[in-house]
PDB file of N, CA and C in Angstrom:
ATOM      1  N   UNK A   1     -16.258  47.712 -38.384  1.00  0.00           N
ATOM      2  CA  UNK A   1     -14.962  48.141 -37.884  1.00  0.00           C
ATOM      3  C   UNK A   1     -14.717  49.589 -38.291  1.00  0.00           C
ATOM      4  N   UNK A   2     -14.219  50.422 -37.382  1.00  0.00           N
ATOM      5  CA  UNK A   2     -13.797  51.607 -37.544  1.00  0.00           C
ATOM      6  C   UNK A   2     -12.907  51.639 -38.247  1.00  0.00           C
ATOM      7  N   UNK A   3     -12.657  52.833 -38.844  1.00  0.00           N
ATOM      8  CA  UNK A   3     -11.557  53.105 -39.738  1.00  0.00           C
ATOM      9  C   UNK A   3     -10.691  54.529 -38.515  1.00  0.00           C
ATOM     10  N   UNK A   4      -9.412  54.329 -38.552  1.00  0.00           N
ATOM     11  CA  UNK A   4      -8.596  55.252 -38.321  1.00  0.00           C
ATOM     12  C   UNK A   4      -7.843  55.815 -39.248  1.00  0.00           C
ATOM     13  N   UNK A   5      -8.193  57.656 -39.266  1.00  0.00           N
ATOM     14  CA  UNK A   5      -7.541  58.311 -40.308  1.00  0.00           C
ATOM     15  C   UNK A   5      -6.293  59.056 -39.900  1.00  0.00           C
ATOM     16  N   UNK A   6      -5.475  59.411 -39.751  1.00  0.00           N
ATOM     17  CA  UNK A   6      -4.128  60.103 -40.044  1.00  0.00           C
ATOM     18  C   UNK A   6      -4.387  61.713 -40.104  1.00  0.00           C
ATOM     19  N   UNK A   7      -3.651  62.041 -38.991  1.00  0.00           N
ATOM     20  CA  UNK A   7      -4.136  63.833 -39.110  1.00  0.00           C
ATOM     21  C   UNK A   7      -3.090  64.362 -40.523  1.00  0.00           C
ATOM     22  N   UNK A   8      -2.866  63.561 -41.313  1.00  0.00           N
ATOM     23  CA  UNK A   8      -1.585  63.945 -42.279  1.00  0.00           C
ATOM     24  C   UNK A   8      -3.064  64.089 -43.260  1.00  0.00           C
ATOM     25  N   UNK A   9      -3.564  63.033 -43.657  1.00  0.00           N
ATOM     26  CA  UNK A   9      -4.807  62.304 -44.546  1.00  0.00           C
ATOM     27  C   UNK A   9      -5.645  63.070 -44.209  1.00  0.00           C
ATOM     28  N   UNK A  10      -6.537  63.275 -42.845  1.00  0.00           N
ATOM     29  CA  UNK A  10      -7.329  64.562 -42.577  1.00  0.00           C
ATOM     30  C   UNK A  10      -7.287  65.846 -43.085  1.00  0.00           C
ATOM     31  N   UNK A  11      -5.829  66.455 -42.938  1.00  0.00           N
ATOM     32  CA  UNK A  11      -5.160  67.677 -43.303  1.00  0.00           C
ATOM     33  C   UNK A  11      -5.319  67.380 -44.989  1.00  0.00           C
ATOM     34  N   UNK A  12      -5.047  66.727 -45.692  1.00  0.00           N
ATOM     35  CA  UNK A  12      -4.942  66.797 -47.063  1.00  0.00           C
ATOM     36  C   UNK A  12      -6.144  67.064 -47.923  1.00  0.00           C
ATOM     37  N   UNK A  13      -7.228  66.057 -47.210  1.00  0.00           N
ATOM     38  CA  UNK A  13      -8.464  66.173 -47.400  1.00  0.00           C
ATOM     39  C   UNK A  13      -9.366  67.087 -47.576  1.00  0.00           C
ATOM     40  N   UNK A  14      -8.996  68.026 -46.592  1.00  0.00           N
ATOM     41  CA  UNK A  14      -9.631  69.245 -45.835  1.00  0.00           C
ATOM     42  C   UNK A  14      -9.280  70.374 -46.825  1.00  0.00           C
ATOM     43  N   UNK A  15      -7.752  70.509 -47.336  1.00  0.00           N
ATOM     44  CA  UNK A  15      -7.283  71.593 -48.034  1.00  0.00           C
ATOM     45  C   UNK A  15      -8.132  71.046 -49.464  1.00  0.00           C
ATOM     46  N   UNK A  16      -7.626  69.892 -49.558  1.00  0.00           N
ATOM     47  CA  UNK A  16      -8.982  69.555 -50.823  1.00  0.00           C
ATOM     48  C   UNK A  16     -10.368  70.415 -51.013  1.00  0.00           C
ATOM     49  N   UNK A  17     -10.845  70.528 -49.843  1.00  0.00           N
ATOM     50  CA  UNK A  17     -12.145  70.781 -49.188  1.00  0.00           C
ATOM     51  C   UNK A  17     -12.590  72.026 -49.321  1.00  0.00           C
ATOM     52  N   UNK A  18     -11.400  72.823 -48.503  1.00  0.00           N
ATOM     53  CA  UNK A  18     -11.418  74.471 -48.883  1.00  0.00           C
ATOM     54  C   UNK A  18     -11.269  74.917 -49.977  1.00  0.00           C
ATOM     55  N   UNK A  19     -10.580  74.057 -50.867  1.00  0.00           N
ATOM     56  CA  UNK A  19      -9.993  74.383 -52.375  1.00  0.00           C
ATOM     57  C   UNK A  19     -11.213  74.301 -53.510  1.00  0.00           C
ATOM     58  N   UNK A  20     -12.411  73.768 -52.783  1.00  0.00           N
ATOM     59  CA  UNK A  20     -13.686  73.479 -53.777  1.00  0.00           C
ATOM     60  C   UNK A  20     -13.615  73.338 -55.342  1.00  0.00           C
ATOM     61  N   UNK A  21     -12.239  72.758 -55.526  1.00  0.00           N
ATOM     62  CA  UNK A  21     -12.038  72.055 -57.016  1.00  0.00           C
ATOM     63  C   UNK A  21     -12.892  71.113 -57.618  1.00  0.00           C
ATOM     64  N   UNK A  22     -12.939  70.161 -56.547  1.00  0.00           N
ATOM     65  CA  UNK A  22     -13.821  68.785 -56.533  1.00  0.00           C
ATOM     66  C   UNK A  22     -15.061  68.808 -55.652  1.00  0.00           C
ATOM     67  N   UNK A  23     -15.980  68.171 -56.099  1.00  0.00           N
ATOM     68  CA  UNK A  23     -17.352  68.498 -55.177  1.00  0.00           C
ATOM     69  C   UNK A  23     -17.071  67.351 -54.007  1.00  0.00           C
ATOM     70  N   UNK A  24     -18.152  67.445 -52.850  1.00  0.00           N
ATOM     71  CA  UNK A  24     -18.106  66.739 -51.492  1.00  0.00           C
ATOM     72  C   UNK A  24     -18.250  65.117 -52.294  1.00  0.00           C
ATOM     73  N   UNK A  25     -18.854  65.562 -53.276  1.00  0.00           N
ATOM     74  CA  UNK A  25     -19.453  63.719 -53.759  1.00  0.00           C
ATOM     75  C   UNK A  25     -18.512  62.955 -54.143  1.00  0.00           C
ATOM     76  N   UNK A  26     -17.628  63.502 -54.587  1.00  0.00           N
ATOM     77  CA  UNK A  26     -16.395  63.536 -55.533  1.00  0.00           C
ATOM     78  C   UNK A  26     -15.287  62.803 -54.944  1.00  0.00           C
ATOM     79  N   UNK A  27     -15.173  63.590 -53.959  1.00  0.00           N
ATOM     80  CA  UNK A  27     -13.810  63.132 -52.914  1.00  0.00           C
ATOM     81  C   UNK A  27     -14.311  61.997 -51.868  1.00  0.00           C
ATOM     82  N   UNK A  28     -15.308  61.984 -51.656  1.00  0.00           N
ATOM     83  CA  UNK A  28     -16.208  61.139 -50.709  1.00  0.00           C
ATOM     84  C   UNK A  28     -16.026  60.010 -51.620  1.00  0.00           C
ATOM     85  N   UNK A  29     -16.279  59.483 -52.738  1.00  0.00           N
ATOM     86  CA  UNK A  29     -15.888  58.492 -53.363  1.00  0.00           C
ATOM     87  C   UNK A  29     -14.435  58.185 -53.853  1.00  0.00           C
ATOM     88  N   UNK A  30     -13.889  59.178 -53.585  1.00  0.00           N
ATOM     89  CA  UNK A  30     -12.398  58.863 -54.254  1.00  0.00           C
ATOM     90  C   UNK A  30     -11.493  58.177 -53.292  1.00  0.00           C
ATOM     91  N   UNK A  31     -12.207  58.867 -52.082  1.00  0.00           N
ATOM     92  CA  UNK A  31     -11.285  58.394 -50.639  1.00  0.00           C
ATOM     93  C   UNK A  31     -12.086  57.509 -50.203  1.00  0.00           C
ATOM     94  N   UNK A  32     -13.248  57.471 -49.853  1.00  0.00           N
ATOM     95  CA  UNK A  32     -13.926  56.360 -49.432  1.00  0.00           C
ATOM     96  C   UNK A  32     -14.226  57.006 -47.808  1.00  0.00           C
ATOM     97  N   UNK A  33     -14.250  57.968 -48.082  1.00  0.00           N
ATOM     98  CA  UNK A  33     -14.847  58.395 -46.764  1.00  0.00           C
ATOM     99  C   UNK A  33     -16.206  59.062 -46.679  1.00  0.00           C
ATOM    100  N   UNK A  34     -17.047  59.268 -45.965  1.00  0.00           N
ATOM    101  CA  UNK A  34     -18.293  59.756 -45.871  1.00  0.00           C
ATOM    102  C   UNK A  34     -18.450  61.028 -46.081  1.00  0.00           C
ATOM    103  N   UNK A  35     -19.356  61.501 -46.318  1.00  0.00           N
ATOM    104  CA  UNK A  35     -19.748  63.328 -46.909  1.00  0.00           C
ATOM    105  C   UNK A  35     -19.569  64.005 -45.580  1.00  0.00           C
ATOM    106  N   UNK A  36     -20.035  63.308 -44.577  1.00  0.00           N
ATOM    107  CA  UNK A  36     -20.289  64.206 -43.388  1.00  0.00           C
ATOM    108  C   UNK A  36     -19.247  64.099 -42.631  1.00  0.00           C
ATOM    109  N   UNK A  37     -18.101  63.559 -42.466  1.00  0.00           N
ATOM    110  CA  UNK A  37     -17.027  63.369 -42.059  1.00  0.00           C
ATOM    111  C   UNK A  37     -15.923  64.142 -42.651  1.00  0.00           C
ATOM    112  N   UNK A  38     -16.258  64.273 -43.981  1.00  0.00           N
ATOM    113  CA  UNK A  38     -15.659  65.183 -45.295  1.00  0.00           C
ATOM    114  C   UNK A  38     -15.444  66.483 -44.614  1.00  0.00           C
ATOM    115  N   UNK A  39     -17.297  66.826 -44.440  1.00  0.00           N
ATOM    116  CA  UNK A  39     -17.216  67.963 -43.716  1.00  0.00           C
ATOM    117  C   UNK A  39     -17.219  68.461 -42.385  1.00  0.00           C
ATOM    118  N   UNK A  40     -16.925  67.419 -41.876  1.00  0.00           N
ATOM    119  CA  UNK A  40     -16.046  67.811 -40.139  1.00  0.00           C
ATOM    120  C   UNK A  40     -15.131  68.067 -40.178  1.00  0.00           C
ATOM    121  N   UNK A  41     -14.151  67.361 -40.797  1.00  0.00           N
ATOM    122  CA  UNK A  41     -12.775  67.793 -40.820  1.00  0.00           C
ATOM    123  C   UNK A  41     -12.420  69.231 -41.481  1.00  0.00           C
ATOM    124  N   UNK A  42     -13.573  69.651 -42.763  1.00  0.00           N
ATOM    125  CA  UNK A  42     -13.136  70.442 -43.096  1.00  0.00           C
ATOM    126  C   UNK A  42     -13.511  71.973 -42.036  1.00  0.00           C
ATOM    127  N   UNK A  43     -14.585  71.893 -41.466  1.00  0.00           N
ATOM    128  CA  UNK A  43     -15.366  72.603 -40.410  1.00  0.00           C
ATOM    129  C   UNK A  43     -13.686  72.689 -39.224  1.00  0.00           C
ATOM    130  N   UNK A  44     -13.397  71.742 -39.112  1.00  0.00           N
ATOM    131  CA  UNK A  44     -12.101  71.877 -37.946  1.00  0.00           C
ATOM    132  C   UNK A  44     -11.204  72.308 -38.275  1.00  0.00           C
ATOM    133  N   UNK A  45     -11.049  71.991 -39.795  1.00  0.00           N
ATOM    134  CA  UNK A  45      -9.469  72.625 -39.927  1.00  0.00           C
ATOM    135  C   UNK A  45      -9.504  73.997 -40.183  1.00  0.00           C
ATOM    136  N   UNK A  46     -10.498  75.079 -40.692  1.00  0.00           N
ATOM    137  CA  UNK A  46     -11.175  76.309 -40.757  1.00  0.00           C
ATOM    138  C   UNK A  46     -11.407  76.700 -39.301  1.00  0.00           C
ATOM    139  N   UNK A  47     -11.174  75.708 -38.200  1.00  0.00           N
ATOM    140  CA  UNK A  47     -11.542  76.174 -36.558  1.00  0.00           C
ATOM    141  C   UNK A  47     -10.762  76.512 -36.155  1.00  0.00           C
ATOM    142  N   UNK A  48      -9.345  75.828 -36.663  1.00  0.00           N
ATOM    143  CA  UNK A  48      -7.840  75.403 -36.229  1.00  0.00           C
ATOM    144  C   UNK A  48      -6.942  76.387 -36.822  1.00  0.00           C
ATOM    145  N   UNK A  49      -7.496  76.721 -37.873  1.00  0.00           N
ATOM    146  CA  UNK A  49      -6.278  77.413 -38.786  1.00  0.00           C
ATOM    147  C   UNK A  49      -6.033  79.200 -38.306  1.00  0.00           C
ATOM    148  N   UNK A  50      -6.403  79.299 -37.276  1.00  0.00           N
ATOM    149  CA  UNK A  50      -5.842  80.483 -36.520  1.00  0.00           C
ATOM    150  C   UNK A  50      -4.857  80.766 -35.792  1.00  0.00           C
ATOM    151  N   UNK A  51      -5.326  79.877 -34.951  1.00  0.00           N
ATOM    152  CA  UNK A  51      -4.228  78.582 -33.686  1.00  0.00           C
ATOM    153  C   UNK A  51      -2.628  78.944 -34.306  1.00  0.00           C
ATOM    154  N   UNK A  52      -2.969  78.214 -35.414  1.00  0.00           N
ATOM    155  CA  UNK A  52      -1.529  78.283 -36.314  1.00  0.00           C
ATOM    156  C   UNK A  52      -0.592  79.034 -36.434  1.00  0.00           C
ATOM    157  N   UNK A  53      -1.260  80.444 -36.662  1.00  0.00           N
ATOM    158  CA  UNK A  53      -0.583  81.582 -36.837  1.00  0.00           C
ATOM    159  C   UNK A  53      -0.348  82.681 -35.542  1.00  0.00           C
ATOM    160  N   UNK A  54      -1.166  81.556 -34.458  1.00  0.00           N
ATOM    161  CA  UNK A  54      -0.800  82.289 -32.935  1.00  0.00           C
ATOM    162  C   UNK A  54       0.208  82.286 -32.161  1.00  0.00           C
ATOM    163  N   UNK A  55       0.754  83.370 -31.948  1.00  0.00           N
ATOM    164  CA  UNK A  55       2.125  82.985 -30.587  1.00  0.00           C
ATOM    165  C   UNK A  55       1.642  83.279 -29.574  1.00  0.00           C
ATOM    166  N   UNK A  56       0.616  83.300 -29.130  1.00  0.00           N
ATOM    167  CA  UNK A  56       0.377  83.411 -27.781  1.00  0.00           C
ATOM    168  C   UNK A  56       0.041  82.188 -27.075  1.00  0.00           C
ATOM    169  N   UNK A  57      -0.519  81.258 -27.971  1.00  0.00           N
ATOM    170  CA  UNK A  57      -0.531  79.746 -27.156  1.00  0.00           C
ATOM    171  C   UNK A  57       1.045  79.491 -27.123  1.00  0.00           C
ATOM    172  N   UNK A  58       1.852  79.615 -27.852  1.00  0.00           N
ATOM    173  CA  UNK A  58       3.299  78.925 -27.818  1.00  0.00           C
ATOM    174  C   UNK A  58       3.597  79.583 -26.307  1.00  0.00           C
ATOM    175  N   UNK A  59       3.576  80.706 -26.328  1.00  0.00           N
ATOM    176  CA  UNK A  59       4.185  82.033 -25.530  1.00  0.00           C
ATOM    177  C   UNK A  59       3.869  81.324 -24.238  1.00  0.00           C
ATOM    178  N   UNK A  60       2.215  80.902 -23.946  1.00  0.00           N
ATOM    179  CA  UNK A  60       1.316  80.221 -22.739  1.00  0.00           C
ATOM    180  C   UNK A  60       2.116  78.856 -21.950  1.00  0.00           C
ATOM    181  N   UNK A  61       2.561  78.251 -23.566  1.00  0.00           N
ATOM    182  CA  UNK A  61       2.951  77.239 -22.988  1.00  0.00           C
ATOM    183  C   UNK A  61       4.383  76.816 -22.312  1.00  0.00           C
ATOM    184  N   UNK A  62       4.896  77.931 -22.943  1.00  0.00           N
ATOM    185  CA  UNK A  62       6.528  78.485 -22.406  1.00  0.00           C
ATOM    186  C   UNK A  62       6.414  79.064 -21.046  1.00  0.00           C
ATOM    187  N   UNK A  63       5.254  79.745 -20.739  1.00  0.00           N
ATOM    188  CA  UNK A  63       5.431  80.459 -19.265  1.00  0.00           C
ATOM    189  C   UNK A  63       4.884  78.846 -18.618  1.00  0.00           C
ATOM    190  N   UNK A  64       3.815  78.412 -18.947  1.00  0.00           N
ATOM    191  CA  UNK A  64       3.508  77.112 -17.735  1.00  0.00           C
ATOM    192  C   UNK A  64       4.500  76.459 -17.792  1.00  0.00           C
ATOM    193  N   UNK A  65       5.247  75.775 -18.332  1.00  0.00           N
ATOM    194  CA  UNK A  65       6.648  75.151 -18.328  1.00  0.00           C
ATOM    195  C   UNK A  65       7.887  75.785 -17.413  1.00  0.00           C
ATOM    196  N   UNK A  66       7.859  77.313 -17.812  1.00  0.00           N
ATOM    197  CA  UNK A  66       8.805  77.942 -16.335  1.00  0.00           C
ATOM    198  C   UNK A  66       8.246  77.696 -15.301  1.00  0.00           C
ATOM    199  N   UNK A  67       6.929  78.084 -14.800  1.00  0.00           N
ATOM    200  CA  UNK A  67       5.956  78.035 -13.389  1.00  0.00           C
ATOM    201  C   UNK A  67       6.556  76.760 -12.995  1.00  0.00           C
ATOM    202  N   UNK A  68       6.237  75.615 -13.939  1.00  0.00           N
ATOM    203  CA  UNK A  68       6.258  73.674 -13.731  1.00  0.00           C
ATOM    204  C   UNK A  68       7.989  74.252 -12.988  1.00  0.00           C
ATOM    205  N   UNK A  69       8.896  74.182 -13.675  1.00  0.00           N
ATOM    206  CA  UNK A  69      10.057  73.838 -13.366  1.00  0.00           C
ATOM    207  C   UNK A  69      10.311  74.866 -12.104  1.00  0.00           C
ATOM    208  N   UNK A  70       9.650  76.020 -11.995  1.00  0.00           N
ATOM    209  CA  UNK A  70      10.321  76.740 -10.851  1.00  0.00           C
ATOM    210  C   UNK A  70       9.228  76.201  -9.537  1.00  0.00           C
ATOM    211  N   UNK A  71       8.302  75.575  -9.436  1.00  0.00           N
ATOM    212  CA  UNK A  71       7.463  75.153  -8.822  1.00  0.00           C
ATOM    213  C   UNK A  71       8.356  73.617  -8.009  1.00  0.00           C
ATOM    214  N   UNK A  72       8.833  73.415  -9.378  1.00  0.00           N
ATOM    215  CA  UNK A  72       9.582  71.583  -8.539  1.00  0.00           C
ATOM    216  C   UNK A  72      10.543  72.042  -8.306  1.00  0.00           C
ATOM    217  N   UNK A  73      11.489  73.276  -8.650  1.00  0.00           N
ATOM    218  CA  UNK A  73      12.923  73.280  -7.768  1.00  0.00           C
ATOM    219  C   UNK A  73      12.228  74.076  -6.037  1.00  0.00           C
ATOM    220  N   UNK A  74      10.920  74.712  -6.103  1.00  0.00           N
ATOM    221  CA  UNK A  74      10.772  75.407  -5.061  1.00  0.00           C
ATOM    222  C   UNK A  74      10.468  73.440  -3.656  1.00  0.00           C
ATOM    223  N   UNK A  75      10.050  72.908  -4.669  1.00  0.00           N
ATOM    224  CA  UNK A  75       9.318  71.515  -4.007  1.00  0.00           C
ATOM    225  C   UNK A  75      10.728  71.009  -3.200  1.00  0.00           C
ATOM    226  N   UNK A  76      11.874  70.849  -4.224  1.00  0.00           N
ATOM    227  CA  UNK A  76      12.787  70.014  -3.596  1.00  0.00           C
ATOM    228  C   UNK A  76      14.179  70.510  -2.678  1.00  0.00           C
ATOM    229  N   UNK A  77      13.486  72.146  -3.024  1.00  0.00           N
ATOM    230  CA  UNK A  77      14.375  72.728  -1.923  1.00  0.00           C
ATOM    231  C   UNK A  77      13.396  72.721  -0.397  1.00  0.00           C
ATOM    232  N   UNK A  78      12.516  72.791  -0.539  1.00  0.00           N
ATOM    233  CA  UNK A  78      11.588  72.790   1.129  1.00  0.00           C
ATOM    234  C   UNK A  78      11.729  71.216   1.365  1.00  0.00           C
ATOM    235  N   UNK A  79      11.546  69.772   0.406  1.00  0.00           N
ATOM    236  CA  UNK A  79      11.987  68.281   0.966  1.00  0.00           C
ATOM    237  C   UNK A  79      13.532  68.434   1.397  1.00  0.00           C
ATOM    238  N   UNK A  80      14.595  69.818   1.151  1.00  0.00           N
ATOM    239  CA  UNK A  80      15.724  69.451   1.610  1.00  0.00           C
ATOM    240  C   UNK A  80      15.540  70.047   3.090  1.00  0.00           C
ATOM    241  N   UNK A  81      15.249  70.822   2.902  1.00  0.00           N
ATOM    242  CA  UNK A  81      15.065  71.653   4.557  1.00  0.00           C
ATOM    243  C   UNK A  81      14.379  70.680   5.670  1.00  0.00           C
ATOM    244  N   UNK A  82      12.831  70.178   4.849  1.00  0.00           N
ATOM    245  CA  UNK A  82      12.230  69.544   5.928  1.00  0.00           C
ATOM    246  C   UNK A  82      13.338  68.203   6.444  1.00  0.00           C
ATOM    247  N   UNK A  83      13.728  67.788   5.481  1.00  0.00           N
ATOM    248  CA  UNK A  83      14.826  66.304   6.223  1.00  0.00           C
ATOM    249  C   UNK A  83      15.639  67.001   7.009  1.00  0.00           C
ATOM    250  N   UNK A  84      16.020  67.971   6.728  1.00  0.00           N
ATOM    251  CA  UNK A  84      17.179  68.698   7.906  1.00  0.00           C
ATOM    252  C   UNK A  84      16.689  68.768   8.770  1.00  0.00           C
ATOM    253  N   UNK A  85      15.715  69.186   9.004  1.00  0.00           N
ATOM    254  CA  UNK A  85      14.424  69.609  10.025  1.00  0.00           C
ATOM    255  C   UNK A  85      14.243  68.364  10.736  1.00  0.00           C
ATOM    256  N   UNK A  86      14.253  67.574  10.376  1.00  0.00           N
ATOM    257  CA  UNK A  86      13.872  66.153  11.163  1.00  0.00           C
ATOM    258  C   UNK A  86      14.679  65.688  11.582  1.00  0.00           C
ATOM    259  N   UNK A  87      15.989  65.259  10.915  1.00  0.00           N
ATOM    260  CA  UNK A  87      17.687  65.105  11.383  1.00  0.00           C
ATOM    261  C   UNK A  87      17.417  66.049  12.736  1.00  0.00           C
ATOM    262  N   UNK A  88      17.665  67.237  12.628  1.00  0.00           N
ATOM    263  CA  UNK A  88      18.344  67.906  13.927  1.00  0.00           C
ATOM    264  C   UNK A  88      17.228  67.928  15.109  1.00  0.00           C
ATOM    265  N   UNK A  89      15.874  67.674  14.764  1.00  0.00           N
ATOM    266  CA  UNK A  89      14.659  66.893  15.759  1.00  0.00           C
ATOM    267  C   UNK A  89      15.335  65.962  16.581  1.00  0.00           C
ATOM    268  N   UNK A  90      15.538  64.850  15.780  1.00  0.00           N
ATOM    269  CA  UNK A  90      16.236  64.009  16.130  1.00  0.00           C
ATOM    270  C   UNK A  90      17.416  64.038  17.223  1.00  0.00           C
ATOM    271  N   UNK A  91      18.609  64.943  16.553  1.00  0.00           N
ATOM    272  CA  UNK A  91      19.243  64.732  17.590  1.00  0.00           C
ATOM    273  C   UNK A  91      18.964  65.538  19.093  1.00  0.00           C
ATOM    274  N   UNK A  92      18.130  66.298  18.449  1.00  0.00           N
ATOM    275  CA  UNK A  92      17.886  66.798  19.992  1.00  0.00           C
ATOM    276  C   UNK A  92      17.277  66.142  20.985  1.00  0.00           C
ATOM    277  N   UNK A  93      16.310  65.652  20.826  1.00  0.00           N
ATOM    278  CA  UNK A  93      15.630  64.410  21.525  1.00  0.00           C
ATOM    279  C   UNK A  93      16.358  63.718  21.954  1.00  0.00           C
ATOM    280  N   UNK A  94      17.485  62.861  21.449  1.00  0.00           N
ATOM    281  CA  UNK A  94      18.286  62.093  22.346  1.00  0.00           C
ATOM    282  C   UNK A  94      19.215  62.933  23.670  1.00  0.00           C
TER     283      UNK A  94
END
């Protein structure tokens, strides 16, 4: 059975990790987790820890969120037109 870890527990681990107080053998027995898993997480969180201090992903994700919302008001103003569009089809035909 797999074990599921906690990005809280990952994160703690990891600063453990970078902090090279305790050796890989060390913590690998204390936690009960594997050496090489030890050092994935710590490999990721050294991948990640840039990310962190970036505003340009925040910044990214603030403009796709305007695009999203000005994209669906552009959507449900052309579904209002086209029903109009079909209404007055309509009555002309008769």
């Amino acid at each position: 059975m797999r074990k599921n870890y906690t990005g809280k527990f990952k994160a703690k681990i990891a600063i453990q990790m970078i902090r090279e107080q305790d050796t890989v053998a060390e913590l690998s027995s204390k936690y009960e987790v594997h050496r090489s898993l030890l050092t994935r997480w710590k490999k990721e969180a050294l991948e990640g820890l840039p990310g962190v201090f970036s505003t340009a992903k925040k910044k990214t994700e603030n403009d796709n969120q305007k695009l999203i919302d000005e994209l669906y008001k552009q959507i449900g103003q052309l579904k209002v037109e086209n029903d109009w569009l079909k209404k007055k089809g309509d009555t002309i035909n008769l």
